[in-house]
N, C-alpha and C. Protein backbone atom coordinates (compact mmCIF):
# COMPACT_ATOMS: atom_id res chain seq x y z
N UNK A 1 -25.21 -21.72 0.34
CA UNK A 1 -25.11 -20.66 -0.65
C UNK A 1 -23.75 -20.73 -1.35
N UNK A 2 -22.77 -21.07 -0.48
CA UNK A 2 -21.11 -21.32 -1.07
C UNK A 2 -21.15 -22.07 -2.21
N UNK A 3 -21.82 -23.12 -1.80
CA UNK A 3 -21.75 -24.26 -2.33
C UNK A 3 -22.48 -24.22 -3.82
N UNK A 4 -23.43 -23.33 -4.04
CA UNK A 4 -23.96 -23.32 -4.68
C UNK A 4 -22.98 -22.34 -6.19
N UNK A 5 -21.96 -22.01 -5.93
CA UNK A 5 -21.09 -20.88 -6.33
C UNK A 5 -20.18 -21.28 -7.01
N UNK A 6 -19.35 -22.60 -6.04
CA UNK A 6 -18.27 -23.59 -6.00
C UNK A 6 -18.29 -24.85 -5.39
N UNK A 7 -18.91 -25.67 -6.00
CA UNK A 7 -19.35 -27.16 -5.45
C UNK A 7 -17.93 -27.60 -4.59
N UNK A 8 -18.58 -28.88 -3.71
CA UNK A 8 -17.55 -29.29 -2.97
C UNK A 8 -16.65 -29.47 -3.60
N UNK A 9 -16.52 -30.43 -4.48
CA UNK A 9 -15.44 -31.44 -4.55
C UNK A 9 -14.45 -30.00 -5.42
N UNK A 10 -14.71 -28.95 -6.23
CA UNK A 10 -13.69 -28.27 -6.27
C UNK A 10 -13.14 -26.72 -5.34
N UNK A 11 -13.54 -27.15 -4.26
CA UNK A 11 -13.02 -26.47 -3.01
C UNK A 11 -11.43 -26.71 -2.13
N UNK A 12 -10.97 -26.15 -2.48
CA UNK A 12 -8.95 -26.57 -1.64
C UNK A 12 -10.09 -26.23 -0.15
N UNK A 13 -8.61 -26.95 0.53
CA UNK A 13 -9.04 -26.49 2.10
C UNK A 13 -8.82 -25.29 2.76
N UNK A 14 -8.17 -23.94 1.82
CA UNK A 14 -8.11 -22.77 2.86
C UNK A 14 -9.97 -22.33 2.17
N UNK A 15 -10.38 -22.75 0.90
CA UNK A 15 -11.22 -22.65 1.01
C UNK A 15 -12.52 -22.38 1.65
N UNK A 16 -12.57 -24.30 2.09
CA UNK A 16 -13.38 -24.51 3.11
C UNK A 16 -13.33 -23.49 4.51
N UNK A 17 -12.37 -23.68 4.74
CA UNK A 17 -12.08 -22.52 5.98
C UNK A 17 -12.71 -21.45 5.72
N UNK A 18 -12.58 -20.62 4.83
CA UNK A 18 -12.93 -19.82 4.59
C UNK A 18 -14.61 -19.56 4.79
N UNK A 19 -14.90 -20.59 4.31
CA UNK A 19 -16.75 -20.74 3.84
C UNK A 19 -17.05 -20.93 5.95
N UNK A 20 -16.25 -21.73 6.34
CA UNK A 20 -17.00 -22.09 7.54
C UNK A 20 -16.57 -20.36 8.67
N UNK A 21 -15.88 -19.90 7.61
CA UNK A 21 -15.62 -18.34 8.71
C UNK A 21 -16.67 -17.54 8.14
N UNK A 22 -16.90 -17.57 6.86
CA UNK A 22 -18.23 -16.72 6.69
C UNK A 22 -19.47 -17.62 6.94
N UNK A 23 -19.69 -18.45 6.79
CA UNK A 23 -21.12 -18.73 8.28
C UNK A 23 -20.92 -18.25 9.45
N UNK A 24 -19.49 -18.92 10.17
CA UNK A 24 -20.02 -18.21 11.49
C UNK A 24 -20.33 -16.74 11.13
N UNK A 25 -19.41 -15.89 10.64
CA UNK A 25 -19.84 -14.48 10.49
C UNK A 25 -20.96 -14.15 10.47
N UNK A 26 -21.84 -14.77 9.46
CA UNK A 26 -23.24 -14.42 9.40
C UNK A 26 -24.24 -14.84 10.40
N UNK A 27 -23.83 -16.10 10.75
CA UNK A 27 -24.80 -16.53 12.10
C UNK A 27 -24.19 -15.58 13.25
N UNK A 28 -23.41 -15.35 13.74
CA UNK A 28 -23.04 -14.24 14.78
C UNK A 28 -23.85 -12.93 14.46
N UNK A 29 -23.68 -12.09 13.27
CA UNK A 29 -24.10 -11.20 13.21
C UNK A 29 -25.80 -11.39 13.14
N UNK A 30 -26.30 -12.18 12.51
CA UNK A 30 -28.13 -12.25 12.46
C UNK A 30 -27.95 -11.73 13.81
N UNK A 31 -27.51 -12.80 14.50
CA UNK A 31 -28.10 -13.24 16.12
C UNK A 31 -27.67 -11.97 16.87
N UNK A 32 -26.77 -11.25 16.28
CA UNK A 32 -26.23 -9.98 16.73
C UNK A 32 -25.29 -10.55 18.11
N UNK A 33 -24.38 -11.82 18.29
CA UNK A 33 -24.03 -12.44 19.25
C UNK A 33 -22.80 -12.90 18.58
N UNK A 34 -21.30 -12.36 19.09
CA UNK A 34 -19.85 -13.36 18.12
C UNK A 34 -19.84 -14.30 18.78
N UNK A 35 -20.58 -15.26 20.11
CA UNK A 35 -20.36 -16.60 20.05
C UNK A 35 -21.09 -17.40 19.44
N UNK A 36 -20.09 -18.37 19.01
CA UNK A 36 -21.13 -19.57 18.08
C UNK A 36 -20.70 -21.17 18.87
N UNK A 37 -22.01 -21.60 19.33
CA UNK A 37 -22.30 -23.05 19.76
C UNK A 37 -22.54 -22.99 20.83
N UNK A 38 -23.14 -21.82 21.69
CA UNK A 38 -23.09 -22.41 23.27
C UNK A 38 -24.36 -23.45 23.13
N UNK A 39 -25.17 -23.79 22.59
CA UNK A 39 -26.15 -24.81 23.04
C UNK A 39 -25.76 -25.73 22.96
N UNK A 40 -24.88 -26.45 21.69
CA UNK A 40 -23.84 -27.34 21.52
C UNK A 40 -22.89 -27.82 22.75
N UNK A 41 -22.33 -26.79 23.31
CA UNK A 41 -21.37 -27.29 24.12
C UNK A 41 -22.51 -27.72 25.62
N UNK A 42 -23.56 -26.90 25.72
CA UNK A 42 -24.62 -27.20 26.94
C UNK A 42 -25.21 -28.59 26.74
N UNK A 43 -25.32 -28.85 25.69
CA UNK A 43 -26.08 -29.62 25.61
C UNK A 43 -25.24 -31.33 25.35
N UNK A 44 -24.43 -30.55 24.57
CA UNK A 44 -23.69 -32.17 24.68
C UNK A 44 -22.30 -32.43 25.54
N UNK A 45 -22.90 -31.80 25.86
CA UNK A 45 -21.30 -31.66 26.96
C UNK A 45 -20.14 -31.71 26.32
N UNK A 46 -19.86 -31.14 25.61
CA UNK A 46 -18.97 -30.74 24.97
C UNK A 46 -17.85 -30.41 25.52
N UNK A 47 -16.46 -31.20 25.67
CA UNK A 47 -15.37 -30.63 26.30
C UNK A 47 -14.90 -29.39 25.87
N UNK A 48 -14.93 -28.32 26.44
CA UNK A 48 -14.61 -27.01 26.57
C UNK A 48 -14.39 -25.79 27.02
N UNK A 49 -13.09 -25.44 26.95
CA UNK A 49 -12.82 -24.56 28.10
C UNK A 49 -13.58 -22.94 28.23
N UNK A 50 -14.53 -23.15 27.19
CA UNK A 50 -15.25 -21.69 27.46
C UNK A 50 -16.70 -22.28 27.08
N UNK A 51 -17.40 -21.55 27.12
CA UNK A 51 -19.18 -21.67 26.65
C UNK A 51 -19.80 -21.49 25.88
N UNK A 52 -18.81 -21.72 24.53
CA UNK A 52 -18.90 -22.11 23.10
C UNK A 52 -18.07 -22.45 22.25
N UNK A 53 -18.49 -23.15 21.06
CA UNK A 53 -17.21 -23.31 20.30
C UNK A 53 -15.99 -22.50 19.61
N UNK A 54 -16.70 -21.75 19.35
CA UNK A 54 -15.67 -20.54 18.13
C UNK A 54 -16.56 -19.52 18.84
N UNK A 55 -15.84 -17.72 18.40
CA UNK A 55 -16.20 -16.59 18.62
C UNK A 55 -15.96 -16.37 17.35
N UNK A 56 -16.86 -15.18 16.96
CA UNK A 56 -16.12 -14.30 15.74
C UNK A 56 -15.58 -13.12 16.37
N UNK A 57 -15.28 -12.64 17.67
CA UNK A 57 -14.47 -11.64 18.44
C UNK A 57 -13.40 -12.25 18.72
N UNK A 58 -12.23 -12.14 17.65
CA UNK A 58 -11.47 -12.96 18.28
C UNK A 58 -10.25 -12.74 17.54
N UNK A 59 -8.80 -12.56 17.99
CA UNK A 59 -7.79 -11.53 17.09
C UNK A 59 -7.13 -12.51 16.36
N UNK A 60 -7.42 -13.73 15.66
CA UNK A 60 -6.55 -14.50 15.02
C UNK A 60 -6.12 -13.71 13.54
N UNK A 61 -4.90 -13.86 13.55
CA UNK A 61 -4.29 -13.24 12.17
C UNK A 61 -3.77 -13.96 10.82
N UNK A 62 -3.91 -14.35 9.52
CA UNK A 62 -3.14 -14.61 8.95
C UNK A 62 -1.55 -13.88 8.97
N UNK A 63 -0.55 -14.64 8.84
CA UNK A 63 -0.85 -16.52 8.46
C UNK A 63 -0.02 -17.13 9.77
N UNK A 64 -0.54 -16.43 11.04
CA UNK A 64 -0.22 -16.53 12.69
C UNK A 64 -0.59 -17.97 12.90
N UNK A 65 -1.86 -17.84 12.86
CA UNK A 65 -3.39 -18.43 13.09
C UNK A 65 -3.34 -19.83 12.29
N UNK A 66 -3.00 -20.07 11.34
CA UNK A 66 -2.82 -21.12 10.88
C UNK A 66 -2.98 -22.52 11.43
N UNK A 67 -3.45 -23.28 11.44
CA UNK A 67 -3.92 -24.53 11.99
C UNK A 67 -4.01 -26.20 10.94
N UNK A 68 -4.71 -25.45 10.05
CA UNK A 68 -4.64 -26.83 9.00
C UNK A 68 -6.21 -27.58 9.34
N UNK A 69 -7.15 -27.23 10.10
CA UNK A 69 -8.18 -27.20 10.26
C UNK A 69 -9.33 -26.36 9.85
N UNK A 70 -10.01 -26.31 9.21
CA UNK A 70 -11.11 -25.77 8.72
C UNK A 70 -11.99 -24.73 9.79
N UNK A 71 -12.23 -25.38 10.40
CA UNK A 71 -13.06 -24.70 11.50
C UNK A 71 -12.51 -23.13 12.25
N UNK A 72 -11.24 -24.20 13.05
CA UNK A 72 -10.44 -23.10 13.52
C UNK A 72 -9.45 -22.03 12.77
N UNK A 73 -9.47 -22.28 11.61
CA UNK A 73 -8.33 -21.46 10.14
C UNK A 73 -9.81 -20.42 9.99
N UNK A 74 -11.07 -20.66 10.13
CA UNK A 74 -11.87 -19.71 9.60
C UNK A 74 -12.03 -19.00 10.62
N UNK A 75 -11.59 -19.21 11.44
CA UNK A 75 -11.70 -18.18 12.85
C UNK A 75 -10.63 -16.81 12.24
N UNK A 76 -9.98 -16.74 11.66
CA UNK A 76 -9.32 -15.72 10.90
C UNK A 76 -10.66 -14.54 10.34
N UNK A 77 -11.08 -15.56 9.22
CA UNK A 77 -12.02 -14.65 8.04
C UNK A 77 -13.07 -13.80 9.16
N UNK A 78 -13.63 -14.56 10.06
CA UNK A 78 -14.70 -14.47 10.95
C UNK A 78 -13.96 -13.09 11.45
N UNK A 79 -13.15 -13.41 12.23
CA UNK A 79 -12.62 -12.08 13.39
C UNK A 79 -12.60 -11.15 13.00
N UNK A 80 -11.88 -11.16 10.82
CA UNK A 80 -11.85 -9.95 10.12
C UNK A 80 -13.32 -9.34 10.02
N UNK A 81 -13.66 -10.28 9.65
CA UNK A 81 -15.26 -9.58 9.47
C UNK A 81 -15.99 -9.19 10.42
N UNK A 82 -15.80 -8.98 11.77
CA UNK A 82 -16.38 -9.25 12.72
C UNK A 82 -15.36 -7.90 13.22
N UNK A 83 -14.75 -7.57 13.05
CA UNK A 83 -13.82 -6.38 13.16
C UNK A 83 -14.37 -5.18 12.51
N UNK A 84 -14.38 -5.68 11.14
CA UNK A 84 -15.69 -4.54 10.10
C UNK A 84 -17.02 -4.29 10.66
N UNK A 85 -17.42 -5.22 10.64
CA UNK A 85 -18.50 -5.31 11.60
C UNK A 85 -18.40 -4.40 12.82
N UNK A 86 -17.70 -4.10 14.13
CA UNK A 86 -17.56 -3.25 14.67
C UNK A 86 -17.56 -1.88 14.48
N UNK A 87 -16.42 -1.81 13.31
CA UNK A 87 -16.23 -0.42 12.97
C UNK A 87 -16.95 0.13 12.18
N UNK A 88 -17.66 -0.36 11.11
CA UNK A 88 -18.53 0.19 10.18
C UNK A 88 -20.03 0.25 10.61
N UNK A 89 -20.46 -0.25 11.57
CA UNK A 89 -21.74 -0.83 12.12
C UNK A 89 -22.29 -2.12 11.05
N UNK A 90 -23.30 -2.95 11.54
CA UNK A 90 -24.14 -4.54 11.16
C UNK A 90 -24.17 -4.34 10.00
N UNK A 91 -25.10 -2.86 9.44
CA UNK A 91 -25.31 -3.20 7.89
C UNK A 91 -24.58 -3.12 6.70
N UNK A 92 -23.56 -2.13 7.07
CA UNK A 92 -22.38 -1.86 6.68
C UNK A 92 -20.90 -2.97 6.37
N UNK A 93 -20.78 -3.76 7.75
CA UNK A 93 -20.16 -5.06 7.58
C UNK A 93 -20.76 -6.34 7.22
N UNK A 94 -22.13 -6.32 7.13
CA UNK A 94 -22.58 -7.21 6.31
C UNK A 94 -22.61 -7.27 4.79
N UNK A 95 -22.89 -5.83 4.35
CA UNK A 95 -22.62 -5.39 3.17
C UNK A 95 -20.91 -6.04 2.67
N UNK A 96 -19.63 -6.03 3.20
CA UNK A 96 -18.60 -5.94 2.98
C UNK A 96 -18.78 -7.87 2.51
N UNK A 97 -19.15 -8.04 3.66
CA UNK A 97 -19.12 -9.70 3.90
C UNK A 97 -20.01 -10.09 2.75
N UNK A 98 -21.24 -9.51 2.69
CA UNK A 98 -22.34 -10.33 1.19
C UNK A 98 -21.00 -9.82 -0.05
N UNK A 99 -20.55 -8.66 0.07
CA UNK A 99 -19.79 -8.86 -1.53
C UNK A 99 -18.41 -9.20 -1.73
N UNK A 100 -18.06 -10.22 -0.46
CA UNK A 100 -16.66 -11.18 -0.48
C UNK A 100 -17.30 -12.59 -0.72
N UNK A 101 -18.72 -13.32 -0.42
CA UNK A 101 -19.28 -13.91 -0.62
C UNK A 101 -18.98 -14.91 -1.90
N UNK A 102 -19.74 -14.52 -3.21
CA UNK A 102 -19.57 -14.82 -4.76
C UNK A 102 -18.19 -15.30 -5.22
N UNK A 103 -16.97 -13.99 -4.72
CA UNK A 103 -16.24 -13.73 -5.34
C UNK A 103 -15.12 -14.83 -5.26
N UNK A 104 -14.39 -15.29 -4.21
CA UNK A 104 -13.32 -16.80 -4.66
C UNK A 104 -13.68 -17.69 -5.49
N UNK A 105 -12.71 -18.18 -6.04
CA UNK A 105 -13.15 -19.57 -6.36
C UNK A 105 -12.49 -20.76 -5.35
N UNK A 106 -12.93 -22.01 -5.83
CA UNK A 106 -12.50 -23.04 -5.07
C UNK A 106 -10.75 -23.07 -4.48
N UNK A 107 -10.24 -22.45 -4.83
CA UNK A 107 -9.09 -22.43 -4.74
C UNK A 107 -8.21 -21.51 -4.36
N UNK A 108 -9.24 -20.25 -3.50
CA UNK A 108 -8.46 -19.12 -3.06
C UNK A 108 -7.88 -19.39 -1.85
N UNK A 109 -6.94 -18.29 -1.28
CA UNK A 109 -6.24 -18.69 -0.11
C UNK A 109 -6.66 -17.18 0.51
N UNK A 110 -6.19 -17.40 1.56
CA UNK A 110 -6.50 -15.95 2.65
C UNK A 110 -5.73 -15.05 2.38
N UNK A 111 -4.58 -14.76 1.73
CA UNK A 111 -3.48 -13.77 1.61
C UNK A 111 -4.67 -13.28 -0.04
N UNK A 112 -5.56 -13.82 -0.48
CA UNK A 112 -6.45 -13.59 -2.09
C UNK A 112 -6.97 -12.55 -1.29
């Protein structure tokens, strides 16, 4: 759906981060579950010190959190949303999350 908004190739990388923190967000919340990958790590044995890859429960802060990795830099967007998500209840923080969605362009950063 990102992609469809802001094609790859003009995506910066806090970008990307970004896009891969709102999937997890949304796959956590469908599933009504903030871990994301335990079948992944079950299944492929996945070196890892817990029983999935990423959480979206999880207190990483800009610009603490910082990594330079995609995956783990979206563990930020995720936690925020996933925080709303708590406090507002599912439909409410999904609501917040569908209308942050559209709105970057390829080139926003997390402090946007």
């Amino acid at each position: 759906v990102v992609n469809a908004f802001v094609p790859g190739q003009r995506q910066g990388q806090t970008f990307r981060a970004m896009n891969e923190g709102m999937a997890d967000y949304f796959s956590a919340s469908f599933l009504r579950d903030p871990n994301i990958g335990e079948w992944f790590v079950a299944i492929a044995q996945f070196e890892s010190r817990l029983p999935f890859l990423r959480t979206t429960d999880n207190a990483n802060t800009f610009p603490r959190n910082i990594t330079g990795l995609v995956h783990s830099d979206g563990n930020m967007l995720s936690g925020a949303l996933w925080e709303v998500r708590t406090a507002l209840g599912a439909e409410n923080g999904d609501r917040v999350a569908l209308g942050m969605l559209a709105r970057p362009t390829g080139a926003a950063a997390f402090f946007d």
